[in-house]
Protein backbone atom coordinates (compact mmCIF):
# COMPACT_ATOMS: atom_id res chain seq x y z
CA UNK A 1 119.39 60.21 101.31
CA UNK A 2 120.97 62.46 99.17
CA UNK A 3 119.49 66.04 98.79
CA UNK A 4 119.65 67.70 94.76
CA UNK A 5 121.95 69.78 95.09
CA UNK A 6 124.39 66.76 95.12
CA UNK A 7 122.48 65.15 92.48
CA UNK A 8 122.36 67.93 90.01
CA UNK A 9 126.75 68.40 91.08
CA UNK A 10 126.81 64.68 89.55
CA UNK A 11 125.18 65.52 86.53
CA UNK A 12 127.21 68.94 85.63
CA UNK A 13 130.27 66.74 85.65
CA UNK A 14 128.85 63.91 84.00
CA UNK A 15 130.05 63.11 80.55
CA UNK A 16 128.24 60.08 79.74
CA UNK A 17 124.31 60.86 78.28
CA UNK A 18 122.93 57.69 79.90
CA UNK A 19 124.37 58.58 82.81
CA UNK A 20 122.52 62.10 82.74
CA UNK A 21 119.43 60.42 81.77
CA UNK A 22 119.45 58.58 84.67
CA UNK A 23 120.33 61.52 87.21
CA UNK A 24 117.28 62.84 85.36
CA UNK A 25 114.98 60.60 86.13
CA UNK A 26 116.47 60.59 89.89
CA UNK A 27 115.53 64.12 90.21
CA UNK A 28 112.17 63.47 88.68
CA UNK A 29 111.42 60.65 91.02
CA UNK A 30 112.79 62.40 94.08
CA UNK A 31 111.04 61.31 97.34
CA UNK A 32 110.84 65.28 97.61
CA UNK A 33 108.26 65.51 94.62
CA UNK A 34 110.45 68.49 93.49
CA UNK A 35 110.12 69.40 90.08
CA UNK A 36 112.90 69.95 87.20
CA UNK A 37 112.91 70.23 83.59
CA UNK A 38 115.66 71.21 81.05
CA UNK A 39 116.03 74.37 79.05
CA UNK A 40 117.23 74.54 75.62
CA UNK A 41 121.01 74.76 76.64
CA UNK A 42 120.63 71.55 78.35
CA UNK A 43 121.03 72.99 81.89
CA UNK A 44 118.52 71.91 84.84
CA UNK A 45 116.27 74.28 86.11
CA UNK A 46 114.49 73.91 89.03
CA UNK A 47 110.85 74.77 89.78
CA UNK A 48 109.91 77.59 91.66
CA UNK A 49 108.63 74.18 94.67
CA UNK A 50 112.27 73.86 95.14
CA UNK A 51 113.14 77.60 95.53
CA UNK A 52 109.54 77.42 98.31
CA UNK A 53 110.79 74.83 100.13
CA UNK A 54 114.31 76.55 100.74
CA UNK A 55 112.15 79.47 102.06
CA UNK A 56 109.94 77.88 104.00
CA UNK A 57 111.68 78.40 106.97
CA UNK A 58 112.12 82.50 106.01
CA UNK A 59 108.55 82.34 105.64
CA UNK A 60 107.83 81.25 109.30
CA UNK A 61 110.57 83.72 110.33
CA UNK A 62 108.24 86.53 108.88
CA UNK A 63 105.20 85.53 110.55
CA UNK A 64 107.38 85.55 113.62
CA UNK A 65 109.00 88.82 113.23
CA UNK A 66 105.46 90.95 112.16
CA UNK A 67 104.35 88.89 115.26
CA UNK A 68 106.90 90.36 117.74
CA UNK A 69 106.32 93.74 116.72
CA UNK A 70 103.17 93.99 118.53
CA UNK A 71 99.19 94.58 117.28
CA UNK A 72 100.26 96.05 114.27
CA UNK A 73 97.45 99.00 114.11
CA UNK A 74 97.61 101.41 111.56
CA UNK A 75 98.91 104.95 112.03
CA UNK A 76 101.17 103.62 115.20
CA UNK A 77 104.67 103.51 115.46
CA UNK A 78 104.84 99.70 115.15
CA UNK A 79 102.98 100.09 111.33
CA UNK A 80 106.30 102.23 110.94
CA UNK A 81 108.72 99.18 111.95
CA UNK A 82 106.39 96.79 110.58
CA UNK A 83 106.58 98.63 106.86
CA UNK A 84 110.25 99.38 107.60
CA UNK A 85 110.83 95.38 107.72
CA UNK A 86 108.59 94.74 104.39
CA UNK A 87 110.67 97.11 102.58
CA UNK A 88 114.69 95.67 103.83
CA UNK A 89 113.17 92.48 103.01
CA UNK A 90 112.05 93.04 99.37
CA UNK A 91 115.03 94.86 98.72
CA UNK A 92 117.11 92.58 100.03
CA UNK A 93 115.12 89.91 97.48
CA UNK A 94 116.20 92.05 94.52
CA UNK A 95 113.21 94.65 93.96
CA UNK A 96 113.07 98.30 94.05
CA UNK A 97 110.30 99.15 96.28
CA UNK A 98 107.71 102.23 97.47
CA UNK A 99 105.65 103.42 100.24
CA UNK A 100 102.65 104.95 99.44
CA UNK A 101 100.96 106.98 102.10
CA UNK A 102 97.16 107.52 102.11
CA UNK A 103 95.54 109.54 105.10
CA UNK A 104 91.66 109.15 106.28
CA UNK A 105 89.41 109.51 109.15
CA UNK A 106 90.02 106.48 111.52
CA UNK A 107 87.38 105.37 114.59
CA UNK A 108 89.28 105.67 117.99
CA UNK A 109 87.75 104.23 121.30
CA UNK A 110 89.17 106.42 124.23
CA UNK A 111 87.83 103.94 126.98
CA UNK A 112 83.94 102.44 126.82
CA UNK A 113 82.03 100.82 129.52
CA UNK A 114 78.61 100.13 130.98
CA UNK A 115 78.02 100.06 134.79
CA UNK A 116 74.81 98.20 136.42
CA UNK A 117 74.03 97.35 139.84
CA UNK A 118 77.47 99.35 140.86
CA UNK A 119 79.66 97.08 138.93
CA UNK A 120 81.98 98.92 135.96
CA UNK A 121 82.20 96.71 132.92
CA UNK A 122 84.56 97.30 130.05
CA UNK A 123 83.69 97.46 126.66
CA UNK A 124 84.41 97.81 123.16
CA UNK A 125 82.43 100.71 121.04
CA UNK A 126 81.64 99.36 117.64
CA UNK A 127 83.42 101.01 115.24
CA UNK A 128 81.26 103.94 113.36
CA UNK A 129 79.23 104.14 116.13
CA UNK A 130 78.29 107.86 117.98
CA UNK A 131 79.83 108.93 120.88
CA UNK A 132 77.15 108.99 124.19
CA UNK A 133 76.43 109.07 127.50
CA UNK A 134 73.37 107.36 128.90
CA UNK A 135 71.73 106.85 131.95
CA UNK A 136 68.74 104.43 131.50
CA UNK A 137 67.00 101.04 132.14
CA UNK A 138 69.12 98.04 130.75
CA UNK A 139 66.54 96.03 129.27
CA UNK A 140 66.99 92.15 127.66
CA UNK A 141 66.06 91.73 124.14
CA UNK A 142 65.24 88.00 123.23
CA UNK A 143 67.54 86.34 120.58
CA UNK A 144 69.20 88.22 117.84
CA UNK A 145 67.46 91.28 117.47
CA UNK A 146 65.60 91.38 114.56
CA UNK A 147 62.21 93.32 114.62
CA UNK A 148 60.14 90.78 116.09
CA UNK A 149 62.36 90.34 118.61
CA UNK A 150 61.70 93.94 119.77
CA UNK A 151 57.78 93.44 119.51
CA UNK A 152 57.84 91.57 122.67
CA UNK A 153 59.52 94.10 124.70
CA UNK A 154 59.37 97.77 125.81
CA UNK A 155 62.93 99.48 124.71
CA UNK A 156 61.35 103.06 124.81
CA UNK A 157 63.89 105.58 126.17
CA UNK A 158 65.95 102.45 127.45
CA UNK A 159 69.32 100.86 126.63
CA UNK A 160 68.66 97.63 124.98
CA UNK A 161 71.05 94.10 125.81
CA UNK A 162 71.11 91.93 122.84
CA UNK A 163 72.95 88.62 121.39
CA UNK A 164 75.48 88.83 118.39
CA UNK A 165 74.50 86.64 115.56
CA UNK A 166 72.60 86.16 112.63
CA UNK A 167 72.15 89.90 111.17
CA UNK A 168 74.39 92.30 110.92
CA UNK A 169 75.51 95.15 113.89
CA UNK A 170 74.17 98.05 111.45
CA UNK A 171 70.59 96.17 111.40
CA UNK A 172 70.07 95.08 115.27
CA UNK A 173 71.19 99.46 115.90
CA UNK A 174 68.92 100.58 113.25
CA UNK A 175 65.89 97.56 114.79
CA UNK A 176 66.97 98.99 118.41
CA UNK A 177 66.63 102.69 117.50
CA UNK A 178 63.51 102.44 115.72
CA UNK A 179 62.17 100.69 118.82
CA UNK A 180 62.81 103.42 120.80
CA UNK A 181 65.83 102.13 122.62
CA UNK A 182 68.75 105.01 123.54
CA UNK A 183 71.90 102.88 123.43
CA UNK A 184 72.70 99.03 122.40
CA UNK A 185 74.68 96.55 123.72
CA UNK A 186 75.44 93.61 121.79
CA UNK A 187 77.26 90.52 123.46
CA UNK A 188 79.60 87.87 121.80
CA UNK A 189 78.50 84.67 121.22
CA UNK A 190 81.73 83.22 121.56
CA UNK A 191 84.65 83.71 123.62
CA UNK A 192 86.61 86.62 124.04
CA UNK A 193 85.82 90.03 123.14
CA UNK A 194 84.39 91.65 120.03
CA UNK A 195 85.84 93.83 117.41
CA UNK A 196 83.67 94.87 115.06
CA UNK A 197 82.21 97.85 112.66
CA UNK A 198 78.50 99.38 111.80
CA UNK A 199 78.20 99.51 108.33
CA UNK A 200 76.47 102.72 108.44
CA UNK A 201 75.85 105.67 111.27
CA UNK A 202 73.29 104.71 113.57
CA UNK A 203 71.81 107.47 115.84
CA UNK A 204 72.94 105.96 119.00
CA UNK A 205 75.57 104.93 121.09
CA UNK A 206 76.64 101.15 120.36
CA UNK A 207 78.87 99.03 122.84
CA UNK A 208 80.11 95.32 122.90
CA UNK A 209 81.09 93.19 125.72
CA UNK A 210 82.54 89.84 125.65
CA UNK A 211 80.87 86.56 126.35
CA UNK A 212 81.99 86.19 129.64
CA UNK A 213 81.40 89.61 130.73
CA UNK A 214 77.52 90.00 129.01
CA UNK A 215 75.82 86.71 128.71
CA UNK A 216 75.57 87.49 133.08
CA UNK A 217 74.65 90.41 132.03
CA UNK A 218 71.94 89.36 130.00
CA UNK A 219 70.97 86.85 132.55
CA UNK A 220 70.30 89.03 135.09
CA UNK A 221 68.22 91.31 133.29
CA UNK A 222 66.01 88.94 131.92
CA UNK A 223 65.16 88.56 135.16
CA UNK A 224 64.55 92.26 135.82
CA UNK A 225 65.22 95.29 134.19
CA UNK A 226 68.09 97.70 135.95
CA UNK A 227 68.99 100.97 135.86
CA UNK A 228 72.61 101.34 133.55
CA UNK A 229 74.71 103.81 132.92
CA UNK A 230 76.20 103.54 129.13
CA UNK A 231 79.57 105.20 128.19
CA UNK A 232 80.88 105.09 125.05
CA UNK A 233 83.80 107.52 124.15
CA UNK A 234 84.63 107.54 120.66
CA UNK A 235 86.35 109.86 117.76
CA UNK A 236 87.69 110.05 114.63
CA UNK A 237 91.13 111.34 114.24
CA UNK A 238 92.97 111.47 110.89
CA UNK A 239 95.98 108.69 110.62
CA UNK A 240 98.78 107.81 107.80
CA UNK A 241 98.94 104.59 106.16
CA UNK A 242 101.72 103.28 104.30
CA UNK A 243 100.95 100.51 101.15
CA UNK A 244 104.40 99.03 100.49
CA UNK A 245 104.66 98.12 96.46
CA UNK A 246 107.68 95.99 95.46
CA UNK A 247 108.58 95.54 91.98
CA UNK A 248 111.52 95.02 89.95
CA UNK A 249 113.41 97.86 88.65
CA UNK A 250 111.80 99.21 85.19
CA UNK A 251 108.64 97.10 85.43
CA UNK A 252 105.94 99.88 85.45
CA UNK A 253 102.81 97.96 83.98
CA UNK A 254 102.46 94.44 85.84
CA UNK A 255 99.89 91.56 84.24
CA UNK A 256 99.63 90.24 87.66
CA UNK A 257 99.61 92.32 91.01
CA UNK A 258 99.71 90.07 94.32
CA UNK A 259 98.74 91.43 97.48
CA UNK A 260 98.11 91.21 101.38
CA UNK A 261 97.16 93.36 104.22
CA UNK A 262 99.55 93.73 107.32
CA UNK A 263 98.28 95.30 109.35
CA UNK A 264 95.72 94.07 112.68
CA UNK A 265 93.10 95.24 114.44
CA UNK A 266 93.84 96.99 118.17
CA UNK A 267 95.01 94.55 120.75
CA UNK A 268 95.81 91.44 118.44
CA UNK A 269 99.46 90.75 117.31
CA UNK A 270 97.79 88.74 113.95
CA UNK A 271 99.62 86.11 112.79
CA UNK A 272 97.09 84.52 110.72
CA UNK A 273 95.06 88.02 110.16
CA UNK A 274 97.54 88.54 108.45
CA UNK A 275 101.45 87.81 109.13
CA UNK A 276 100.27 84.95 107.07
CA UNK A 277 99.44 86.44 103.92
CA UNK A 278 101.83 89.00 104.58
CA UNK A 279 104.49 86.20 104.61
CA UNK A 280 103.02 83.99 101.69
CA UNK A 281 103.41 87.33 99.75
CA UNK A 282 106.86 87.46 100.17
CA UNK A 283 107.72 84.16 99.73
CA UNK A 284 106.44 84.69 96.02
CA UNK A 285 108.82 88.00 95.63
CA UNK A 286 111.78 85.63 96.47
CA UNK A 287 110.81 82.69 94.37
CA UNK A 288 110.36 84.52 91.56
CA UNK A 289 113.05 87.29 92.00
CA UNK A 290 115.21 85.86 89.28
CA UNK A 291 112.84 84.51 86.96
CA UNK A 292 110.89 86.30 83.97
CA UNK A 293 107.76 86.02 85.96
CA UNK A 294 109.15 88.78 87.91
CA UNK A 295 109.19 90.78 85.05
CA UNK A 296 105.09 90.75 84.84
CA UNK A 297 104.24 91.46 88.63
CA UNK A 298 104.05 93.79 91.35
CA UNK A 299 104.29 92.91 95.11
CA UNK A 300 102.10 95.05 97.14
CA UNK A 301 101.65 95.08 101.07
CA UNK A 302 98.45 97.18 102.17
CA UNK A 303 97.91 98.99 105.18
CA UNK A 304 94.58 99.54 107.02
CA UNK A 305 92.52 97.21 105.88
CA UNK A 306 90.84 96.42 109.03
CA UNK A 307 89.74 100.09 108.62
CA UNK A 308 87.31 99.33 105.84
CA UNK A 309 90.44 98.29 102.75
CA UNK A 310 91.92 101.89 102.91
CA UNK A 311 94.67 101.22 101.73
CA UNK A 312 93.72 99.04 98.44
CA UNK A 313 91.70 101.68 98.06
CA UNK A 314 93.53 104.18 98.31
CA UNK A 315 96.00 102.29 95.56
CA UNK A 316 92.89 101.53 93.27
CA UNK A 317 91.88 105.46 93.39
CA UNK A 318 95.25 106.42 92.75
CA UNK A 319 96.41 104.11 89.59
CA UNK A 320 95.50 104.90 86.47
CA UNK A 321 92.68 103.33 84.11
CA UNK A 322 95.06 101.89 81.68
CA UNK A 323 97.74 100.40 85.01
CA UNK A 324 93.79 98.41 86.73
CA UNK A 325 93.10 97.38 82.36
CA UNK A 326 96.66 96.01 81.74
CA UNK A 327 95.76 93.51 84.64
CA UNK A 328 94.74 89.85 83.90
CA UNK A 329 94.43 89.04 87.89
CA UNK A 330 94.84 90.62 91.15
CA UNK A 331 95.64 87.78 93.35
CA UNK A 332 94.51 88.62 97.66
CA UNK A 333 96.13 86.30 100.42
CA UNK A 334 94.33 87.09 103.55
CA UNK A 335 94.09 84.27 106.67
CA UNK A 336 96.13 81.30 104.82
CA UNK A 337 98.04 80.08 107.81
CA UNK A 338 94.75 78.34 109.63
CA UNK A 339 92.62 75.65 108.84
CA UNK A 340 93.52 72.91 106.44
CA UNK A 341 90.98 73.58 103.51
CA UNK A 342 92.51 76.64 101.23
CA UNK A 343 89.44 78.31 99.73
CA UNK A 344 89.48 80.64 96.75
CA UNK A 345 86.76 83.41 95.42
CA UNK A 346 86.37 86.09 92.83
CA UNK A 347 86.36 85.85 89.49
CA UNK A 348 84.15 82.99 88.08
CA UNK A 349 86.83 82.45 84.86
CA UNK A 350 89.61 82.61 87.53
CA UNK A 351 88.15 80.13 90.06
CA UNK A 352 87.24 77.55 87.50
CA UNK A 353 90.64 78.13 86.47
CA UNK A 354 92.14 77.37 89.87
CA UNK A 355 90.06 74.59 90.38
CA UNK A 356 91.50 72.81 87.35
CA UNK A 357 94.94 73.34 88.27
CA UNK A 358 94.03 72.37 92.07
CA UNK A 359 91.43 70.33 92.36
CA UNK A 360 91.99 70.05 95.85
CA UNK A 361 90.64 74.17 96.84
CA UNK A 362 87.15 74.53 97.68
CA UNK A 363 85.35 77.25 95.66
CA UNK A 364 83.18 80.13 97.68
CA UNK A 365 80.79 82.61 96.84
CA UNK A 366 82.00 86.06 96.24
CA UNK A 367 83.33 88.40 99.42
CA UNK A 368 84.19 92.39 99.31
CA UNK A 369 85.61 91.88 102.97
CA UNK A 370 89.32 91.94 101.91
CA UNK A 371 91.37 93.92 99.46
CA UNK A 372 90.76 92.38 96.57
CA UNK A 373 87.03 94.28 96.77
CA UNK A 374 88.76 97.84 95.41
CA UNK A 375 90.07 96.08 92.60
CA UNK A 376 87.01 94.01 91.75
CA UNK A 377 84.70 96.95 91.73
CA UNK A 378 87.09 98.49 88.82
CA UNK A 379 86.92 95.11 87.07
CA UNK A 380 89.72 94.06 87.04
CA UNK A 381 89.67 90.23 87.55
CA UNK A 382 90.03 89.01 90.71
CA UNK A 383 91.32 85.78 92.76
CA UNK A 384 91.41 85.85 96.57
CA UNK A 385 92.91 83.20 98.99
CA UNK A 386 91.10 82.41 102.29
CA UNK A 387 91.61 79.56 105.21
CA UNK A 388 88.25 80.65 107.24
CA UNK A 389 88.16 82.27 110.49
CA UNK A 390 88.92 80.34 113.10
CA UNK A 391 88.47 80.68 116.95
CA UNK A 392 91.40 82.93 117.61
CA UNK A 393 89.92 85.68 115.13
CA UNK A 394 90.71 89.23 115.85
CA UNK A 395 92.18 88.37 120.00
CA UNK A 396 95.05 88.60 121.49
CA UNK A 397 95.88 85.13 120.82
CA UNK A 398 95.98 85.15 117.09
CA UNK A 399 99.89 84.41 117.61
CA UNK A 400 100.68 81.38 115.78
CA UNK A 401 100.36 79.65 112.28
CA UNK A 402 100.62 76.46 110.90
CA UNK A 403 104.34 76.70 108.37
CA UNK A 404 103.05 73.62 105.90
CA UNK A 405 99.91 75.74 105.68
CA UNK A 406 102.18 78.35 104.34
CA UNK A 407 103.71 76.15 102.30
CA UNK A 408 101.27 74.84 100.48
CA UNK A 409 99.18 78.48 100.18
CA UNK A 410 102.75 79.82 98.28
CA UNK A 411 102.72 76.54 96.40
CA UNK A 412 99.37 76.78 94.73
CA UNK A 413 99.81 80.52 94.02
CA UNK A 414 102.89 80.00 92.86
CA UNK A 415 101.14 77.22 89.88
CA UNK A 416 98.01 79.14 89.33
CA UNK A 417 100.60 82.35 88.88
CA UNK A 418 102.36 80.70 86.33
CA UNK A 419 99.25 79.26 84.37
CA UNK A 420 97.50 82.85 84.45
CA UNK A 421 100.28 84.30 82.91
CA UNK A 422 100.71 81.66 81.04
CA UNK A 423 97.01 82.24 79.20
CA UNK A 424 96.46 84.02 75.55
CA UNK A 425 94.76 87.31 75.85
């Protein structure tokens, strides 16, 4: 089978219009579904679906190489190599690029742990929470941890054990300490250990363990309540991040802006969360170096946003009113290399609008969990591109992603891109 590039070679030295016609309609018809059209010279021009499928492999190869870099946390050396890579790549893709640093107050956990019956267990302190040291009865709360839950037990001036699920971590430490408790544990509900942040300060110490390590736990103190000791040792310390914004030379007010995070949380390398969007992100600055689309966009990689969107933030607080006004869409990729179903949120116009031009996406409710929220809450309109979380999730094994996933994420952004920009003001 013969791939267009030879086609197209026949039909530059073609002299014969029928002929042409036919090559055409060859290319048209292509088994590869790739599309062309003519411009007013007469010359082909490809689609930017041809240009994506000649990256698709450099898109897997970006994944791979944030991937081998390590958990890529910010304010660590590897954030350094990690934005050092970004920045070779866009420029090597045509664009003049920038790092913009941003420094805040970052939660550290210097080594957590409860110990019961003799036995040392580590843990993770949820992010936000206060530091603590506690020596009291370890006492099973039944299900969740709402306030009923805590009705049928005595918590006073103990540490209380609960399940992770159904509220948030903010409301079971705010339930717990009203209840009298001293210190919370709360234990996955699925495998592996938990990552995770209070949404507000909470007057005591706040610990996670993993399922394998707490639901024994929890069995044995339902049984009876033990003395345990709780230790969680956590700080905030102020770190650098680096946003990396890629644009091409002269362009200083965008229509579009498209953007990812890249950076992960501590002790997960984050290939979907997010290498992926990180690499979709990229594959759009090199199929559209060389096209007027270009011209109308900025390409920007943000760091810590598994720190609560810092760095969008940071970027939103920074531009000014008439840069966030000039935009018709910020477009978020965040977790596209999992799961088959590509979902889309934000804007009501823009989702409508996506859902025309693929039917196929399923349309969610609204989320400020990603960077797109900065942006949203400044009104500019917003589009963001989510697979779903999946079991890997913030572990050690988020390591791999699915490359026709990819594919078909830089695909549809690529056509609802286009159409967006395509729209009358």
């Amino acid at each position: 089978m013969k791939d267009n590039s030879q086609i197209l070679s026949l039909y530059n030295n073609q002299k014969k219009p029928w002929l042409k016609t036919a090559l055409i309609s060859a290319l048209i018809w292509f088994p590869t579904a790739c599309a062309v059209r003519s411009n007013d010279v007469g010359e082909i021009v490809l689609s930017p679906s041809v240009a994506q499928t000649t990256n698709s492999n450099r898109t897997l190869a970006d994944v791979e190489a944030l991937v081998n870099l390590g958990p890529r946390v910010t304010g660590t050396p590897v954030m350094e190599k990690a934005s050092t890579y970004l920045v070779n790549e866009y420029r090597k893709a045509g664009y003049v690029t920038e790092v913009q640093t941003f420094t805040y107050s970052k939660f550290k956990d210097n080594g957590s742990q409860l110990t019961i019956d003799g036995e040392t267990i580590k843990g993770s302190a949820l992010n936000g929470t206060i530091p603590g040291n506690v020596n009291a009865p370890l006492v099973a709360v039944p299900n969740y941890g709402r306030k009923a839950d805590f009705t049928s037990v005595n918590v006073t001036g103990a540490i209380a054990i609960v399940q992770r699920g159904e509220i948030r971590f903010s409301e079971k430490a705010k339930n717990a300490l009203a209840a009298g408790a001293v210190g919370l544990v709360i234990v996955n509900n699925k495998s592996g250990d938990l990552y995770g942040s209070l949404a507000e300060e909470v007057k005591i110490p706040v610990l996670t363990l993993s399922q394998e390590k707490g639901d024994r736990i929890l069995q044995q103190v339902q049984r009876v309540a033990q003395n345990a000791s709780l230790k969680v040792d956590a700080q905030k310390r102020n770190v650098s991040g680096r946003n990396i914004i890629a644009h091409l030379e002269g362009v200083t007010q965008p229509k579009i802006l498209l953007g990812a995070h890249y950076d992960s949380v501590v002790g997960s390398p984050g290939a979907n969360d997010n290498a992926s969007g990180s690499a979709v992100l990229l594959s759009f600055a090199r199929n559209l170096s060389k096209t007027q689309t270009a011209r109308q966009a900025w390409f920007v990689a943000f760091d810590g946003e598994e720190d609560g969107l810092q760095g969008s933030r940071a970027f939103v607080k920074t531009a000014k009113p008439e840069f966030l006004s000039g935009l018709k869409a910020m477009m978020n990729f965040d977790m596209v290399g999992v799961n088959n179903q590509l979902g889309v949120g934000g804007t009501s116009s823009l989702t409508k609008f996506a859902r025309n031009i693929k039917p196929g996406v399923k349309i969610f409710g609204s989320s400020d969990g990603s960077d797109h929220a900065a942006f949203a809450a400044k009104k500019v309109p917003i589009l963001f591109f989510y697979r779903g979380q999946e079991p890997n999730y913030h572990t050690p094994n988020d390591k791999k992603v699915a490359p026709k996933l990819l594919d078909e994420t830089t695909q549809a952004g690529l056509d609802i891109i286009q159409q967006i920009l395509n729209e009358k003001d």
